[in-house]
N, C-alpha and C. Protein backbone atom coordinates (compact mmCIF):
# COMPACT_ATOMS: atom_id res chain seq x y z
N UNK A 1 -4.13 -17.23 -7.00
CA UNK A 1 -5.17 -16.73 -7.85
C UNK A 1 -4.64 -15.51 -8.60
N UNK A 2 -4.66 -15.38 -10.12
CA UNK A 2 -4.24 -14.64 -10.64
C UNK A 2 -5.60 -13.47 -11.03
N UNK A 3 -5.52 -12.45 -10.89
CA UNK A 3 -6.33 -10.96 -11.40
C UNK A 3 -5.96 -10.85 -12.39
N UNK A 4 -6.82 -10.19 -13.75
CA UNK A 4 -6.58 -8.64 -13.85
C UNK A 4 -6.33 -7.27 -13.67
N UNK A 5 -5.69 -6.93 -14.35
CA UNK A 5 -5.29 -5.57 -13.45
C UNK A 5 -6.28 -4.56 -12.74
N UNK A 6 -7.30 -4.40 -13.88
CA UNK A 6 -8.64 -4.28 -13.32
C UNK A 6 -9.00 -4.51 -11.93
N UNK A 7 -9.61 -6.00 -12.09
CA UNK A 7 -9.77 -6.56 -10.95
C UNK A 7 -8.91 -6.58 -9.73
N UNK A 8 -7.69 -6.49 -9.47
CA UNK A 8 -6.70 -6.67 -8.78
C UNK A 8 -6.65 -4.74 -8.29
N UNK A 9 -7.07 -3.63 -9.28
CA UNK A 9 -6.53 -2.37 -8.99
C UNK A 9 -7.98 -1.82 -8.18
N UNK A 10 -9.35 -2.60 -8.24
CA UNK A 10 -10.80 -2.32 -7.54
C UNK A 10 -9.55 -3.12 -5.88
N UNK A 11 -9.47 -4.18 -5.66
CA UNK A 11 -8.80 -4.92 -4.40
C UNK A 11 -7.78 -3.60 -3.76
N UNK A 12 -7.04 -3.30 -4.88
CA UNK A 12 -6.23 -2.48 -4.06
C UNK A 12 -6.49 -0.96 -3.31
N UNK A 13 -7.37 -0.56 -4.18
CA UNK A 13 -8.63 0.74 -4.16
C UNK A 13 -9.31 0.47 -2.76
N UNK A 14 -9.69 -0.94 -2.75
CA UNK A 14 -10.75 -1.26 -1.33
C UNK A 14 -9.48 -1.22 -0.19
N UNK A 15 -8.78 -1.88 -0.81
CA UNK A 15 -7.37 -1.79 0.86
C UNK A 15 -6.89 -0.83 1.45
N UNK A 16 -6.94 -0.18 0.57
CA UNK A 16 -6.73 1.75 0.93
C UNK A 16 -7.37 2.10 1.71
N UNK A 17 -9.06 2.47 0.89
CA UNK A 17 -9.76 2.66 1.99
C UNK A 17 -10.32 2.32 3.15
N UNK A 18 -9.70 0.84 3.50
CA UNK A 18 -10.00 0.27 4.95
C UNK A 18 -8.78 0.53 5.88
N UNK A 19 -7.45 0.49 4.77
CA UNK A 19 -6.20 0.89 5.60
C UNK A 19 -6.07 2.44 6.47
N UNK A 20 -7.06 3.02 5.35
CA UNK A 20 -6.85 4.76 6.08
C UNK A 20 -8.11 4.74 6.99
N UNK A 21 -9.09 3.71 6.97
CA UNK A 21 -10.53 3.98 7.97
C UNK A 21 -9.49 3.43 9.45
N UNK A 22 -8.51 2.91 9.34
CA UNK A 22 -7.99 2.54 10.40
C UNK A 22 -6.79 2.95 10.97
N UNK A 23 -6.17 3.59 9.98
CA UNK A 23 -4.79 4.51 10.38
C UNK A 23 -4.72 5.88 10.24
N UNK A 24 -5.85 6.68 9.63
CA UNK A 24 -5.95 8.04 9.48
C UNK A 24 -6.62 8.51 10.96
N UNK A 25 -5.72 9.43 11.06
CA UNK A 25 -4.92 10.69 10.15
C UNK A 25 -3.71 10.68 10.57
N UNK A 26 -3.41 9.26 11.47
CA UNK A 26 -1.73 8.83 11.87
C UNK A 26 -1.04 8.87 10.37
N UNK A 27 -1.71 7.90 9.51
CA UNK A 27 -1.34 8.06 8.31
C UNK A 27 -2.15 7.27 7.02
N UNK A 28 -1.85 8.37 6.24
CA UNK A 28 -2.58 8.21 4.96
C UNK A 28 -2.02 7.79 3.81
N UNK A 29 -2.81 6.57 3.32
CA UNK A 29 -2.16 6.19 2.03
C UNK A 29 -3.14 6.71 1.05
N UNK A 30 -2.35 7.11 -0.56
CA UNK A 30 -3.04 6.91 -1.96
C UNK A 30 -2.28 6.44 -2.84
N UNK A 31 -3.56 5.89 -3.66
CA UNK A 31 -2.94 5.46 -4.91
C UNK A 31 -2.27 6.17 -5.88
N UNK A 32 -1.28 6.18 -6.09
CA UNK A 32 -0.63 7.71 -7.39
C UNK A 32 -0.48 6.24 -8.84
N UNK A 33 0.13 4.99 -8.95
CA UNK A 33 0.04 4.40 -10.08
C UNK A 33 -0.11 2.88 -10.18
N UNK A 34 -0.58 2.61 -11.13
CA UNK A 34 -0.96 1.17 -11.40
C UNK A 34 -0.61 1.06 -12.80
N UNK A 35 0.23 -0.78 -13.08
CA UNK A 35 0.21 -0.80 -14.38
C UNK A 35 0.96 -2.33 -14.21
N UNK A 36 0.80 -2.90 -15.10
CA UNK A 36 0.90 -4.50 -15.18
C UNK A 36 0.73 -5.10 -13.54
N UNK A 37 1.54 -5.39 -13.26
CA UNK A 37 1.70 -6.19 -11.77
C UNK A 37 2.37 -5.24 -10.64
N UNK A 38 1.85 -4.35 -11.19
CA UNK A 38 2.91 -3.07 -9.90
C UNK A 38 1.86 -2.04 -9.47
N UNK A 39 2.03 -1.35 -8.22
CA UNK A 39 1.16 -0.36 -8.23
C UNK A 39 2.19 0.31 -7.16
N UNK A 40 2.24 1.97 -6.86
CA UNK A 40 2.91 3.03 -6.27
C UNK A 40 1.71 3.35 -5.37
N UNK A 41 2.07 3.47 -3.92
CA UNK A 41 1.09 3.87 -2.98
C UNK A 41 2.14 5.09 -2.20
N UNK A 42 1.39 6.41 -1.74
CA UNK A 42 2.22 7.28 -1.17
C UNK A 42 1.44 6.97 0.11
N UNK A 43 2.40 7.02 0.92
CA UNK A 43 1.69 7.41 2.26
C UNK A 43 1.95 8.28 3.45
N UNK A 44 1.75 9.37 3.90
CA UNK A 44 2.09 10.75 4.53
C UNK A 44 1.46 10.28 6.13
N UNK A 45 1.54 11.78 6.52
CA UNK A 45 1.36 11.36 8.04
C UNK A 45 2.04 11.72 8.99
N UNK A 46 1.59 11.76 10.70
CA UNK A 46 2.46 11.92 11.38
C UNK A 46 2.94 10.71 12.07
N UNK A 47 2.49 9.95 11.71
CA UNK A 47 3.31 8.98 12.24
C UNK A 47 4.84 8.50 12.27
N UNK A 48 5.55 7.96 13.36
CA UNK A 48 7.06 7.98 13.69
C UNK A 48 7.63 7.54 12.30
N UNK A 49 8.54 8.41 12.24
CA UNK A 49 9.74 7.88 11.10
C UNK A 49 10.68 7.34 11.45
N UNK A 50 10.86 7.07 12.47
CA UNK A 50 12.28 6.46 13.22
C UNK A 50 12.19 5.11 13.49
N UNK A 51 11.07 4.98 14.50
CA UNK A 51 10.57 3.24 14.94
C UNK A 51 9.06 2.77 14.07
N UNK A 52 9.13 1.64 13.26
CA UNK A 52 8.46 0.78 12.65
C UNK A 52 7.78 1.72 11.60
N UNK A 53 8.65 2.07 11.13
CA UNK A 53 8.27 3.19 10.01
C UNK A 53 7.90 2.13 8.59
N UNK A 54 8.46 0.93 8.38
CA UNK A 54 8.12 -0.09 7.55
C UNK A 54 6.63 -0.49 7.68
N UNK A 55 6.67 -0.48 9.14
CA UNK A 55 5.18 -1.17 9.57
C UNK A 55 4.35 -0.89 8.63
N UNK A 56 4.04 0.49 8.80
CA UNK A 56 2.73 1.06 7.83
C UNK A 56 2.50 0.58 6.87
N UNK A 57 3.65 0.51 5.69
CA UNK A 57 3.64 -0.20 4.52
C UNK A 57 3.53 -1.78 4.35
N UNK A 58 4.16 -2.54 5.54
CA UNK A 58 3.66 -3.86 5.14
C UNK A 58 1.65 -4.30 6.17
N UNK A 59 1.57 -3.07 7.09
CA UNK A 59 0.24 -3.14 6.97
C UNK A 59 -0.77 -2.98 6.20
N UNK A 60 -0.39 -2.73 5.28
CA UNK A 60 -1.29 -2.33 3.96
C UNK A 60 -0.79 -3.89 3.09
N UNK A 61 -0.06 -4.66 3.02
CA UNK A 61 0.43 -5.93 2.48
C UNK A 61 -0.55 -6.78 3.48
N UNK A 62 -0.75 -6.48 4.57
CA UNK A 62 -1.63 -7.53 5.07
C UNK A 62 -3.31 -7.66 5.01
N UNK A 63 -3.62 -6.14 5.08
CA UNK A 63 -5.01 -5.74 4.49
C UNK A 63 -4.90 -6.39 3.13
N UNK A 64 -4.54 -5.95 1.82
CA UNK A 64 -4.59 -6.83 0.60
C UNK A 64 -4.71 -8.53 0.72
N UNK A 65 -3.59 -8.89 1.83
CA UNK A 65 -3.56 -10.45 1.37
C UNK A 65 -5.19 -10.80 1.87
N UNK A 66 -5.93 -10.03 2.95
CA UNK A 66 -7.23 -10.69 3.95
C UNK A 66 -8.12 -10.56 2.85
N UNK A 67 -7.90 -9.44 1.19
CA UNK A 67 -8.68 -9.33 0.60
C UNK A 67 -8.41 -10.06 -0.63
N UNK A 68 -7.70 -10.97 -0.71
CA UNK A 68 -7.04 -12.19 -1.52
C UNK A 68 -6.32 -11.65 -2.44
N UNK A 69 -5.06 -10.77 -2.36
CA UNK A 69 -4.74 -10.32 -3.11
C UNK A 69 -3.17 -10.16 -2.83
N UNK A 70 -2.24 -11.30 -3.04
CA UNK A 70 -0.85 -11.13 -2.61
C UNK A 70 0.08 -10.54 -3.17
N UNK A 71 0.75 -9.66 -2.52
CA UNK A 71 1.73 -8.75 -3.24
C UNK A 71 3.38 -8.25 -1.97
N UNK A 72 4.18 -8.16 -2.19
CA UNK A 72 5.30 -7.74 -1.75
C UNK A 72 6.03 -6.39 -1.74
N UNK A 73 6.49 -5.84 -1.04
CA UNK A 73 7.28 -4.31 -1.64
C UNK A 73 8.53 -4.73 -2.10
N UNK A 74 8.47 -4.16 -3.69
CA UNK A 74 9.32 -3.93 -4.09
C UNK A 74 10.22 -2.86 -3.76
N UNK A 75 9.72 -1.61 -3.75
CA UNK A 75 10.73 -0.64 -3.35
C UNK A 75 10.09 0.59 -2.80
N UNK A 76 11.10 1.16 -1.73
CA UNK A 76 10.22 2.27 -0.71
C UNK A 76 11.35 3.43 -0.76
N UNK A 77 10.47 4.04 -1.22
CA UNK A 77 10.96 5.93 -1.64
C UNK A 77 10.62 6.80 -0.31
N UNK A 78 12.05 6.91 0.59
CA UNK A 78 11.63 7.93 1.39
C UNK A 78 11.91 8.97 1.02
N UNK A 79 11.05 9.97 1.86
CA UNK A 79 10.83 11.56 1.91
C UNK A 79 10.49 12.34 3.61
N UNK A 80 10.61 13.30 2.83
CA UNK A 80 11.07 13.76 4.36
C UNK A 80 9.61 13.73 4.86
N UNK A 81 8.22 13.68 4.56
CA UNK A 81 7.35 13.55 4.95
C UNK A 81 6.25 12.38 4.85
N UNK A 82 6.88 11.30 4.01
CA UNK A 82 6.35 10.36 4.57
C UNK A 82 7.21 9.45 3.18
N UNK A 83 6.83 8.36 2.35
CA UNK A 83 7.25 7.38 1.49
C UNK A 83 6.39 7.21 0.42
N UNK A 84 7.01 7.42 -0.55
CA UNK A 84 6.25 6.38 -1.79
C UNK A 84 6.79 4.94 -2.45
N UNK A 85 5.81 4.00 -2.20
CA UNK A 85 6.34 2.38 -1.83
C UNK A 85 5.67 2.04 -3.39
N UNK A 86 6.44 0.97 -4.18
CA UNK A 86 6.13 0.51 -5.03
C UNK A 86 5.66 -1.55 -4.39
N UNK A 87 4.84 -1.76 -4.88
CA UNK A 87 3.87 -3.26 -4.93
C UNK A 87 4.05 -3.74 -5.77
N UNK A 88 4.85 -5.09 -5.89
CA UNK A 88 4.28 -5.90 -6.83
C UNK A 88 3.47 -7.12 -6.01
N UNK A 89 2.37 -7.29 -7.52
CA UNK A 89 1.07 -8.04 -7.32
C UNK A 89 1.78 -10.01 -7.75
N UNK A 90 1.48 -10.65 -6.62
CA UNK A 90 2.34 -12.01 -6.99
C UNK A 90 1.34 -13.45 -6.44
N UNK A 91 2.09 -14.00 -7.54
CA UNK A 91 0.84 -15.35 -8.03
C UNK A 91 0.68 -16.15 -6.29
């Protein structure tokens, strides 16, 4: 099922806030950008950087898909305090 970006950037808005009703204040994601089929999510926190430090980010890939909305990481920006992960949105 293909979105609009629109439509597809309300899905990703809702995944957030169910992802952080369930992982905050281990860790917090936001939205910083959206634009064609991509969107940038930061996500901070104390949660481990060493073991399943990916996790976080493809838990937020699994919240989206339950909200029909499939997407993959393209690319994950670490920092010393947590990552900013780029999404693309896929048919």
């Amino acid at each position: 099922m293909w979105l609009d970006m629109d439509s597809w950037k309300n899905v990703v808005e809702k995944g957030i806030t169910e992802y952080n009703r369930y992982r905050s204040p281990e860790a917090v994601a936001r939205l910083k950008k959206a634009s064609d089929n991509m969107f940038v999510v930061e996500f901070r926190g104390t949660y481990c950087h060493t073991c399943g430090f990916y996790d976080y980010f493809e838990d937020l890939i699994y919240i989206l898909d339950d909200l029909g909305l499939k997407t993959r990481i393209s690319k994950i920006i670490e920092e010393v305090d947590g990552a900013e992960v780029e999404f693309r949105v896929i048919d």
